[in-house]
PDB file of N, CA and C in Angstrom:
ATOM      1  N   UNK A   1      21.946   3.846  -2.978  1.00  0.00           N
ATOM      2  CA  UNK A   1      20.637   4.460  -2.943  1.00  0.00           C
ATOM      3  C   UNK A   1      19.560   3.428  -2.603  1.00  0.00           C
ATOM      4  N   UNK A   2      19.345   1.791  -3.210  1.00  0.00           N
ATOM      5  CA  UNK A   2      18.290   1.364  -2.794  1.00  0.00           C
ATOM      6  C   UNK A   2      19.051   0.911  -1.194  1.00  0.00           C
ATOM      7  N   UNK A   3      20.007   0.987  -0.876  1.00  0.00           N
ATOM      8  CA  UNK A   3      19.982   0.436   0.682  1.00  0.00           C
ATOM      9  C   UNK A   3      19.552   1.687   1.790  1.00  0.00           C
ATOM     10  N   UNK A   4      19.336   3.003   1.172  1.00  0.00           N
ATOM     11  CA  UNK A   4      18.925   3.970   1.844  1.00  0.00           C
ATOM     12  C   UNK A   4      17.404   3.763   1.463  1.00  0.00           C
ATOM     13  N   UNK A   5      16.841   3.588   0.332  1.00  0.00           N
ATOM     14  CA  UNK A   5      15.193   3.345   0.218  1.00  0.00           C
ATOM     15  C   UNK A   5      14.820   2.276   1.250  1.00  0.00           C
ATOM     16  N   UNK A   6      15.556   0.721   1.526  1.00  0.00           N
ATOM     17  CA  UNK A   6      15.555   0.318   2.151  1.00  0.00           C
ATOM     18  C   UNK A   6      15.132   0.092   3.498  1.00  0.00           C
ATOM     19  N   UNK A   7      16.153   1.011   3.923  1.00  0.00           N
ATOM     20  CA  UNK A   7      16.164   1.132   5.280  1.00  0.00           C
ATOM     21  C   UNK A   7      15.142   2.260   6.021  1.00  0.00           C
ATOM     22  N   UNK A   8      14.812   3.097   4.563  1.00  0.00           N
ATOM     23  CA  UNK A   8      13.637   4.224   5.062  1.00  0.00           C
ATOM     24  C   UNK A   8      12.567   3.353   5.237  1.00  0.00           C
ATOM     25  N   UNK A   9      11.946   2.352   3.985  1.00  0.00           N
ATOM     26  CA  UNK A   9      11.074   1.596   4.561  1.00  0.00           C
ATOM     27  C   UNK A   9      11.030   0.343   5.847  1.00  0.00           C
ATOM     28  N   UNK A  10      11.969  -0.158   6.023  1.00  0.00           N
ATOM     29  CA  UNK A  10      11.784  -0.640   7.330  1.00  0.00           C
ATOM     30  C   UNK A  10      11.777   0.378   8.368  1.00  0.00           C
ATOM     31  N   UNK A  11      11.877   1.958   8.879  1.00  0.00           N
ATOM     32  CA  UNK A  11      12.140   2.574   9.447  1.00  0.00           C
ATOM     33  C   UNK A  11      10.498   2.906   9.481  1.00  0.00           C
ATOM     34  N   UNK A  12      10.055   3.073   8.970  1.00  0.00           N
ATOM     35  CA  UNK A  12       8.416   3.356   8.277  1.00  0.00           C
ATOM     36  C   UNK A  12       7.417   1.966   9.255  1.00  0.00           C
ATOM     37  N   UNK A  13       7.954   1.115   8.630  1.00  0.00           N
ATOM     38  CA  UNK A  13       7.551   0.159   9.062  1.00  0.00           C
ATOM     39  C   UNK A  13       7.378  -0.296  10.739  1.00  0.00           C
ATOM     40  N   UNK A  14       8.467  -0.186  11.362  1.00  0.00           N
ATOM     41  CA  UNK A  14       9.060  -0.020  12.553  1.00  0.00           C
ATOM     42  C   UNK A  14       8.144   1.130  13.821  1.00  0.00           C
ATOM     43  N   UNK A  15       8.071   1.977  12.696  1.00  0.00           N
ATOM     44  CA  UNK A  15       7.011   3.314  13.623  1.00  0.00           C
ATOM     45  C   UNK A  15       5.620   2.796  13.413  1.00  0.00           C
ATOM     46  N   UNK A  16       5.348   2.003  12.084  1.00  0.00           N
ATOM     47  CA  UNK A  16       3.797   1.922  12.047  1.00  0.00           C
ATOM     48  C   UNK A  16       3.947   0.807  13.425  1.00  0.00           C
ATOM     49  N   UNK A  17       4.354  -0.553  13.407  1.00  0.00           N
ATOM     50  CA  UNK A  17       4.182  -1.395  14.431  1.00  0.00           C
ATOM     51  C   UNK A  17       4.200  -0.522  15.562  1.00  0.00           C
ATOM     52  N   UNK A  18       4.915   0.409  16.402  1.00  0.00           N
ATOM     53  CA  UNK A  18       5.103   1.066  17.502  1.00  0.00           C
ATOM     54  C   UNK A  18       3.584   2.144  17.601  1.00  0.00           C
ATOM     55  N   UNK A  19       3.427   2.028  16.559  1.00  0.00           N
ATOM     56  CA  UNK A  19       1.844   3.196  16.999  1.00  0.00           C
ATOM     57  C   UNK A  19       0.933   2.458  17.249  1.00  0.00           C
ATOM     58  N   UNK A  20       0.644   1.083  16.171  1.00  0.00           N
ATOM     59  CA  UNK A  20       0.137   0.061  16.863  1.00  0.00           C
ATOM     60  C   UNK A  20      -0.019   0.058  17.691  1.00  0.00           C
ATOM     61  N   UNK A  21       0.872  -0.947  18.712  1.00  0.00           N
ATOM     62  CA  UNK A  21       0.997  -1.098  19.764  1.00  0.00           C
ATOM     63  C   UNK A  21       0.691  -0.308  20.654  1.00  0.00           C
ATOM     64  N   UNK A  22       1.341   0.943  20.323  1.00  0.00           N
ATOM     65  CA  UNK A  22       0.145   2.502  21.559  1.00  0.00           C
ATOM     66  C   UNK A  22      -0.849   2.162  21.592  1.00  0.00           C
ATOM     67  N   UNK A  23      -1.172   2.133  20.198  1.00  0.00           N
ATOM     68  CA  UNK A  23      -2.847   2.308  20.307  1.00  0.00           C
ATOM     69  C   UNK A  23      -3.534   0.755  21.050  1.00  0.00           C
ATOM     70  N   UNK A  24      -3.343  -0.103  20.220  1.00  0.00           N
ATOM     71  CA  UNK A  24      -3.604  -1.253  21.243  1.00  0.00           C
ATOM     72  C   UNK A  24      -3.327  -1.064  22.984  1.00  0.00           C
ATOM     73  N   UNK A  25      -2.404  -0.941  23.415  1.00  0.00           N
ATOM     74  CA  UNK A  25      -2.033  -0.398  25.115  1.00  0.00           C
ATOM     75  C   UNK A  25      -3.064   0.847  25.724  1.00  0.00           C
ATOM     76  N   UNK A  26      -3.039   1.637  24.815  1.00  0.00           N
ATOM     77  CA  UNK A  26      -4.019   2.787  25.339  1.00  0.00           C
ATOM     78  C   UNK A  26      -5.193   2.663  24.758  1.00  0.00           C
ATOM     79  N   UNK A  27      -5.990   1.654  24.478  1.00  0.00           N
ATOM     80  CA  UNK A  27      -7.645   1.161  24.171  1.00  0.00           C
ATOM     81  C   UNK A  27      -7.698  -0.122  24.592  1.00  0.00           C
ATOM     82  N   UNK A  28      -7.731  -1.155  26.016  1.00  0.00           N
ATOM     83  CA  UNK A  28      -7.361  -1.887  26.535  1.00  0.00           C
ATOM     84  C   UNK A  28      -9.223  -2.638  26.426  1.00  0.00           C
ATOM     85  N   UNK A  29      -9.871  -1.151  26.403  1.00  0.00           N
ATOM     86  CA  UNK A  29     -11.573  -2.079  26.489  1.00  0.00           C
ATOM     87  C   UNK A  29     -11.680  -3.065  25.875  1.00  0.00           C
ATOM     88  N   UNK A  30     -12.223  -4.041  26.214  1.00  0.00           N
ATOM     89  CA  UNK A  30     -12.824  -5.232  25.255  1.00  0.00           C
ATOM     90  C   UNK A  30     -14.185  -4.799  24.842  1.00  0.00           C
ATOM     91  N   UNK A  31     -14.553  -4.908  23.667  1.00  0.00           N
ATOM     92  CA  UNK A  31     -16.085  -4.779  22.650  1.00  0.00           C
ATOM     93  C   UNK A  31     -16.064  -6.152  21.882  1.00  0.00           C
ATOM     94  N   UNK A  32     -17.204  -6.484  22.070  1.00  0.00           N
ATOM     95  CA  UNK A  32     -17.507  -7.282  20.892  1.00  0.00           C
ATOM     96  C   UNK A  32     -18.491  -6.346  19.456  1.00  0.00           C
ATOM     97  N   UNK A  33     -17.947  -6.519  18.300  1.00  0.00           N
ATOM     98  CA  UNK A  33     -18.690  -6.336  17.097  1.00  0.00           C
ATOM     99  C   UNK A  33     -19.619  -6.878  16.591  1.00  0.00           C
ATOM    100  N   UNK A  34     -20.829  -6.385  16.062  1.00  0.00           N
ATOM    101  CA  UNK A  34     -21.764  -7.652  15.218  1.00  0.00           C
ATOM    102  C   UNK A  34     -21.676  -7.105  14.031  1.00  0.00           C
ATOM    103  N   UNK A  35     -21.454  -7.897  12.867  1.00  0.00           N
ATOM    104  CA  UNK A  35     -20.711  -7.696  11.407  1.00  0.00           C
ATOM    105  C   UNK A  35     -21.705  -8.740  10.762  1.00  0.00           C
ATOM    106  N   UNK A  36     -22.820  -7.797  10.044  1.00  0.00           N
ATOM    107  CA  UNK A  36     -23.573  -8.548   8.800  1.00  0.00           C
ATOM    108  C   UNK A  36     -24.329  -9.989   9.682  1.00  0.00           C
ATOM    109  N   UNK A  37     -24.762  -9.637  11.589  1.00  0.00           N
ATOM    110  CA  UNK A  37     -25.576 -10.333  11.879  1.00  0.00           C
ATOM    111  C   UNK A  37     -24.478 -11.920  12.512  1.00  0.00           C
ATOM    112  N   UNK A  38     -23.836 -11.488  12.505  1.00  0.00           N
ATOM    113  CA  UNK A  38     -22.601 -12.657  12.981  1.00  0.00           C
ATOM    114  C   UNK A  38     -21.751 -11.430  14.126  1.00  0.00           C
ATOM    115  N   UNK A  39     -21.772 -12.252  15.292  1.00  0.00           N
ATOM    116  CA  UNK A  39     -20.866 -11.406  16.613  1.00  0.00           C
ATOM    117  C   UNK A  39     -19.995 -12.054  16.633  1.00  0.00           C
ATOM    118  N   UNK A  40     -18.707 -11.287  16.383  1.00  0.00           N
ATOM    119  CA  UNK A  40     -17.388 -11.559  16.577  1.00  0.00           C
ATOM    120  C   UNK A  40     -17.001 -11.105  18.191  1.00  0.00           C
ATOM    121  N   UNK A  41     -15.886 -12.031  18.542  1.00  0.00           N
ATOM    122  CA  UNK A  41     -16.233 -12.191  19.860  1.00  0.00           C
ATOM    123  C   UNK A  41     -15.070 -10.586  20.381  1.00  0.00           C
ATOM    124  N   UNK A  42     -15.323 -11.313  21.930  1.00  0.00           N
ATOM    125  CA  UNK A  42     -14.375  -9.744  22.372  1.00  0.00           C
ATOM    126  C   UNK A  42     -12.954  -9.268  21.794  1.00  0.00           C
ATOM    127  N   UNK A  43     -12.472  -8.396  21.831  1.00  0.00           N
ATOM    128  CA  UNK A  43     -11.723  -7.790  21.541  1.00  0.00           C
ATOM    129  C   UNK A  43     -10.399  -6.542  21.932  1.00  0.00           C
ATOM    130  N   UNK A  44     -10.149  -6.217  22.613  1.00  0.00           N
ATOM    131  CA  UNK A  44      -9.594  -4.653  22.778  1.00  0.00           C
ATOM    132  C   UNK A  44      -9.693  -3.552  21.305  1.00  0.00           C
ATOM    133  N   UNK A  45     -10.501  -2.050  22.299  1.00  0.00           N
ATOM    134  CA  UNK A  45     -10.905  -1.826  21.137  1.00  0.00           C
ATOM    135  C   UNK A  45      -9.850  -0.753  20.628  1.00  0.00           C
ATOM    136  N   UNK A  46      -8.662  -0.927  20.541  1.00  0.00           N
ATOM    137  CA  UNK A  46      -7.549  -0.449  19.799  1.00  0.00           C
ATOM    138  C   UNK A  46      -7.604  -1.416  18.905  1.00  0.00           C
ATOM    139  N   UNK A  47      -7.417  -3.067  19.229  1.00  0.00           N
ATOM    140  CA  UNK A  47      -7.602  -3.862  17.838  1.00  0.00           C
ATOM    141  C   UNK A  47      -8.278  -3.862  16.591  1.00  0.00           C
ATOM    142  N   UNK A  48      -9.616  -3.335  17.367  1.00  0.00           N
ATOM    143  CA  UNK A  48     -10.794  -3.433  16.414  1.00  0.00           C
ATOM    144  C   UNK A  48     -10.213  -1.847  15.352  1.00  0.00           C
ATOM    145  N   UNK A  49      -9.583  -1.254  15.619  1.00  0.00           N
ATOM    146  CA  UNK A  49      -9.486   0.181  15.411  1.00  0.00           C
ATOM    147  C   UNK A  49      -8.393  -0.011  13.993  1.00  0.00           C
ATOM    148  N   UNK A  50      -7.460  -0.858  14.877  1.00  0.00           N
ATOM    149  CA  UNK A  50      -6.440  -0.958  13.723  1.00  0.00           C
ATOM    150  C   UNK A  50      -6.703  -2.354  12.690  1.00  0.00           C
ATOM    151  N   UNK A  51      -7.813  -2.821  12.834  1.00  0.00           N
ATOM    152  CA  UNK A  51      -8.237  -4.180  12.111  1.00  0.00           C
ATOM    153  C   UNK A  51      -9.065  -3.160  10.925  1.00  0.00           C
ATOM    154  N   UNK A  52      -9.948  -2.229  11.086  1.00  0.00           N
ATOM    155  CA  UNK A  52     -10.195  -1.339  10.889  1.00  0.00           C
ATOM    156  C   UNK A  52      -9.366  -0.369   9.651  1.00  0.00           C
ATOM    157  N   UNK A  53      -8.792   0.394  10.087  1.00  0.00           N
ATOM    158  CA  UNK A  53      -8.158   1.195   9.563  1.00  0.00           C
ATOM    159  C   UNK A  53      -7.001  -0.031   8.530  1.00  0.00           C
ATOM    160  N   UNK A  54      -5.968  -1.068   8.956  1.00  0.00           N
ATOM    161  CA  UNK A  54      -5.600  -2.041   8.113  1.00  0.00           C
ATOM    162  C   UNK A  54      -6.736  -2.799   6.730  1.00  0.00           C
ATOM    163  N   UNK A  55      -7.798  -2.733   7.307  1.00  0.00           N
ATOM    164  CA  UNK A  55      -8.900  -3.563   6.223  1.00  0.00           C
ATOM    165  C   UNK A  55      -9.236  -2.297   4.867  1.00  0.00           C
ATOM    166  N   UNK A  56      -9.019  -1.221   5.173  1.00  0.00           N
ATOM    167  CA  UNK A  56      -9.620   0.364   4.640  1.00  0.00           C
ATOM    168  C   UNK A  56      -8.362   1.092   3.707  1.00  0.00           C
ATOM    169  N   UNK A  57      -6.968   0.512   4.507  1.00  0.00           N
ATOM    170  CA  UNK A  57      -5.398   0.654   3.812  1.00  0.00           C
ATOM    171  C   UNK A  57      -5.939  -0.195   2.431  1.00  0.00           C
ATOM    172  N   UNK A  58      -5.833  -1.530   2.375  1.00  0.00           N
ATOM    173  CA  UNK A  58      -5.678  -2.750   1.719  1.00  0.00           C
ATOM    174  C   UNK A  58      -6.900  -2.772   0.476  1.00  0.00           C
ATOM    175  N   UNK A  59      -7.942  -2.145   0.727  1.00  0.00           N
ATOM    176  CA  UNK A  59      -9.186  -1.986   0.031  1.00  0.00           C
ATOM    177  C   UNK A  59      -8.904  -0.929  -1.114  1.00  0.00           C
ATOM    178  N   UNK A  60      -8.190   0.432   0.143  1.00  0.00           N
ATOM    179  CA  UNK A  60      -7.797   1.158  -1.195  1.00  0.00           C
ATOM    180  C   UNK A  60      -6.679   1.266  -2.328  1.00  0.00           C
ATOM    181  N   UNK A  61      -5.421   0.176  -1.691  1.00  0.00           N
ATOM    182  CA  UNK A  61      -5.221  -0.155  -3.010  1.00  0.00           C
ATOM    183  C   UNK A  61      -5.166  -0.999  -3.506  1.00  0.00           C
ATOM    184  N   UNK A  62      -6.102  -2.002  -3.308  1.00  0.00           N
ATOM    185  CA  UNK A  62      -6.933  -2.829  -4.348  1.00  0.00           C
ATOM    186  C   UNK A  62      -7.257  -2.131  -5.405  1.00  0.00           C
ATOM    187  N   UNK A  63      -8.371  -1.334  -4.815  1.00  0.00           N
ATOM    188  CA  UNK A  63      -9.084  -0.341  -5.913  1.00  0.00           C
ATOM    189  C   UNK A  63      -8.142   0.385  -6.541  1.00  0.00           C
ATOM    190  N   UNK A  64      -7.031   1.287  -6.136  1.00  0.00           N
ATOM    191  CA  UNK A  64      -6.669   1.737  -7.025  1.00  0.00           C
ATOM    192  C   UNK A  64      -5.406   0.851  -8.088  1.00  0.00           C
ATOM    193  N   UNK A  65      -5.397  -0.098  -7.750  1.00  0.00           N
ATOM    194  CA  UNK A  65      -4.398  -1.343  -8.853  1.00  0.00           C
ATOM    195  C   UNK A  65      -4.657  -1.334 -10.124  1.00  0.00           C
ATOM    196  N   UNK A  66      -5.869  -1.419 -10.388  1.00  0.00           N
ATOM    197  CA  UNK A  66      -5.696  -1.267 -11.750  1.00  0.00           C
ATOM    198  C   UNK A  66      -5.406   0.472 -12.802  1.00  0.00           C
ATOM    199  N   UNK A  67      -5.620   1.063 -12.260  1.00  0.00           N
ATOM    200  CA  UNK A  67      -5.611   2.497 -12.529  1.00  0.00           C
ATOM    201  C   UNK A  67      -3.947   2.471 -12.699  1.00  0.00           C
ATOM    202  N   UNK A  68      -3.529   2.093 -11.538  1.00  0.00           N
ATOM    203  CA  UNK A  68      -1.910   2.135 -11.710  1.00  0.00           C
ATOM    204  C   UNK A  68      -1.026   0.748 -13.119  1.00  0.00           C
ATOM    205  N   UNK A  69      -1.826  -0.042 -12.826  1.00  0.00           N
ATOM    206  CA  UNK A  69      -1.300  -0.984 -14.048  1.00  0.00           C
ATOM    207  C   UNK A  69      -1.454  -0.759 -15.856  1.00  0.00           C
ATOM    208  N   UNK A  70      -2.658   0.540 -15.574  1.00  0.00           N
ATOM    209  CA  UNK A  70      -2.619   0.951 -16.818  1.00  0.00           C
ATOM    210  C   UNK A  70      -1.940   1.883 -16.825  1.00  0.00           C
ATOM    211  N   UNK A  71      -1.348   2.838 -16.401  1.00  0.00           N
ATOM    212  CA  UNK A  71      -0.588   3.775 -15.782  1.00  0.00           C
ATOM    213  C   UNK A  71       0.734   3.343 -16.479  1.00  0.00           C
ATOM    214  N   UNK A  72       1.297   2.131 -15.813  1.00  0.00           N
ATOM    215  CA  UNK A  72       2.639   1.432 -15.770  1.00  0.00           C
ATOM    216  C   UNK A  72       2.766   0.957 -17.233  1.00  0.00           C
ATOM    217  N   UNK A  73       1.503   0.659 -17.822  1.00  0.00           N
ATOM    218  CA  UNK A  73       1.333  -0.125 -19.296  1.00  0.00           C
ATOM    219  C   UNK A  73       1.595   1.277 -20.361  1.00  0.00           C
ATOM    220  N   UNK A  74       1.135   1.673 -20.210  1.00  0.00           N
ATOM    221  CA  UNK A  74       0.832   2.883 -21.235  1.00  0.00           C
ATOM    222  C   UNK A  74       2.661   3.291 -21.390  1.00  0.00           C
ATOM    223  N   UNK A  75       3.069   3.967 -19.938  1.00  0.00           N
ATOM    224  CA  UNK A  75       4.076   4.202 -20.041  1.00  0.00           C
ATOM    225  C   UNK A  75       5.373   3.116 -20.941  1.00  0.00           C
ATOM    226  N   UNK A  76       5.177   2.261 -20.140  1.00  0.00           N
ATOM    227  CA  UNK A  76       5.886   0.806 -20.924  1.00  0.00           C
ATOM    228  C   UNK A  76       6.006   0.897 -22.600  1.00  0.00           C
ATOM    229  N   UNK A  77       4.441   1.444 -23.136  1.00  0.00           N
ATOM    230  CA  UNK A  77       4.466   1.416 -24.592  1.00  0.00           C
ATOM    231  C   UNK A  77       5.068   2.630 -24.934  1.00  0.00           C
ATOM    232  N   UNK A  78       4.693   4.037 -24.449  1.00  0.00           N
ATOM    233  CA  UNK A  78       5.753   4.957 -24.771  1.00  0.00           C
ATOM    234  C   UNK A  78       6.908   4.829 -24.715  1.00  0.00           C
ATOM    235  N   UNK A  79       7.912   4.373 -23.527  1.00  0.00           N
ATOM    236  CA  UNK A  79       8.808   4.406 -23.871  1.00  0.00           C
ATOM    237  C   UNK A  79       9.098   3.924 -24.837  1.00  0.00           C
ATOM    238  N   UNK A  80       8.771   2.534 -25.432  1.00  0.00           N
ATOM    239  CA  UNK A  80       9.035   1.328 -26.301  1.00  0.00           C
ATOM    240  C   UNK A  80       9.104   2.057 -27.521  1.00  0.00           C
ATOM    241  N   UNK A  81       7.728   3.051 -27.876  1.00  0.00           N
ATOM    242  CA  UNK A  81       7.927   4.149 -29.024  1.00  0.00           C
ATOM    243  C   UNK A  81       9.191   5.059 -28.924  1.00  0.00           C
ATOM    244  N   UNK A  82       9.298   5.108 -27.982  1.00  0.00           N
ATOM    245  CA  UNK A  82      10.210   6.513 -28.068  1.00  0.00           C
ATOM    246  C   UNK A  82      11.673   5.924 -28.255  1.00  0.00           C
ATOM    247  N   UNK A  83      11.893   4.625 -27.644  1.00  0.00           N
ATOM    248  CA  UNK A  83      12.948   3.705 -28.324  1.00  0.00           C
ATOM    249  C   UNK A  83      13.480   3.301 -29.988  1.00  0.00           C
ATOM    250  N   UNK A  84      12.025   3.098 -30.144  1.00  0.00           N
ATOM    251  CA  UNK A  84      12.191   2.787 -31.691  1.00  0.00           C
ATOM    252  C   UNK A  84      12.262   4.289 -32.490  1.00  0.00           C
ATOM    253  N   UNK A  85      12.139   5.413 -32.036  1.00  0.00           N
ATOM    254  CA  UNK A  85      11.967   6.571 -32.566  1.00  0.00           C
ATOM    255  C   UNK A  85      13.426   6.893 -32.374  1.00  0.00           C
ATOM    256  N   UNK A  86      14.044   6.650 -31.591  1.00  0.00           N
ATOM    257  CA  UNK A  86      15.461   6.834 -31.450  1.00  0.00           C
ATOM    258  C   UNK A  86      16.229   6.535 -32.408  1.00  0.00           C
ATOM    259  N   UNK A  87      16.011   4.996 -32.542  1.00  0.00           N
ATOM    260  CA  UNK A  87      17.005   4.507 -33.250  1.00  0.00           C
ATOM    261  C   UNK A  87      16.755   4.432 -34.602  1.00  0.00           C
ATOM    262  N   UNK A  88      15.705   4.682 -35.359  1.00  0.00           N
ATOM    263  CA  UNK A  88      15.314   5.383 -36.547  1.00  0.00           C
ATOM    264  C   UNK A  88      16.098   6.834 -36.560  1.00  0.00           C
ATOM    265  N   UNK A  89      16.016   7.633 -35.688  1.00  0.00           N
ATOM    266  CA  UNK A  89      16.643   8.816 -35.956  1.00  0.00           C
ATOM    267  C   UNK A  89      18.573   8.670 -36.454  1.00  0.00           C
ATOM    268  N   UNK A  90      18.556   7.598 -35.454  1.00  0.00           N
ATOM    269  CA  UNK A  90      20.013   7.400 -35.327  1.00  0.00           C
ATOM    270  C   UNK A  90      20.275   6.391 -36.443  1.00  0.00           C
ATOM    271  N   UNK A  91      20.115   5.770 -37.292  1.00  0.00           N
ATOM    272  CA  UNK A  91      20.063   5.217 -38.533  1.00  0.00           C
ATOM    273  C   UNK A  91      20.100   5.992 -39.710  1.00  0.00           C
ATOM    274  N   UNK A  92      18.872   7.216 -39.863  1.00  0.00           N
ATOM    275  CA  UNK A  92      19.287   8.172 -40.078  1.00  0.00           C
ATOM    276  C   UNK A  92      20.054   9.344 -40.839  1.00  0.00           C
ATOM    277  N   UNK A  93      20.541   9.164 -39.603  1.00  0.00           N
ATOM    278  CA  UNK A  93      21.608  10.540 -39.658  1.00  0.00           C
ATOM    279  C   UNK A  93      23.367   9.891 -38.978  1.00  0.00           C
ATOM    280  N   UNK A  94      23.464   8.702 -39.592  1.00  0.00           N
ATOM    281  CA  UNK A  94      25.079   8.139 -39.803  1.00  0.00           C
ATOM    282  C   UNK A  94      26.380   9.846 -38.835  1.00  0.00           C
TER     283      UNK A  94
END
């Protein structure tokens, strides 16, 4: 099973690079950007697109990291209860 999770994510992976690349090939214009008064120089504007959309991936889960680490924590302590609730039961009742 994880060599099938595996291979789905490099397969994932594989198509994102290939759309890339479309998109880079089919937006060939060069633009330059001005960002906070500083011009970044030319570009193709498929790059700028997927520099873009990559910077907007990465931001959102930044933001959502901690939401998930308490998420992962909480759970962690339930189970840990529900462990020790076990084996109290099973002590028990011999």
């Amino acid at each position: 099973m994880a060599l099938l999770k595996k291979l789905w994510i490099l397969l994932v992976c594989v198509l994102a690079i290939l759309l890339g690349l479309s998109i880079v090939l089919a937006n060939p214009e060069p633009i330059s950007m001005v960002l906070l008064g500083y011009s970044l120089g030319p570009m193709p504007s498929g790059l700028w697109l997927l520099l873009a959309v990559s910077v907007g991936c990465l931001l959102g889960i930044i933001v959502s990291l901690p939401a998930l680490l308490r998420v992962k924590r909480r759970a962690y302590r339930l189970n840990k209860q529900l462990t020790k609730q076990r084996l109290v039961k099973t002590q028990e009742n011999p």
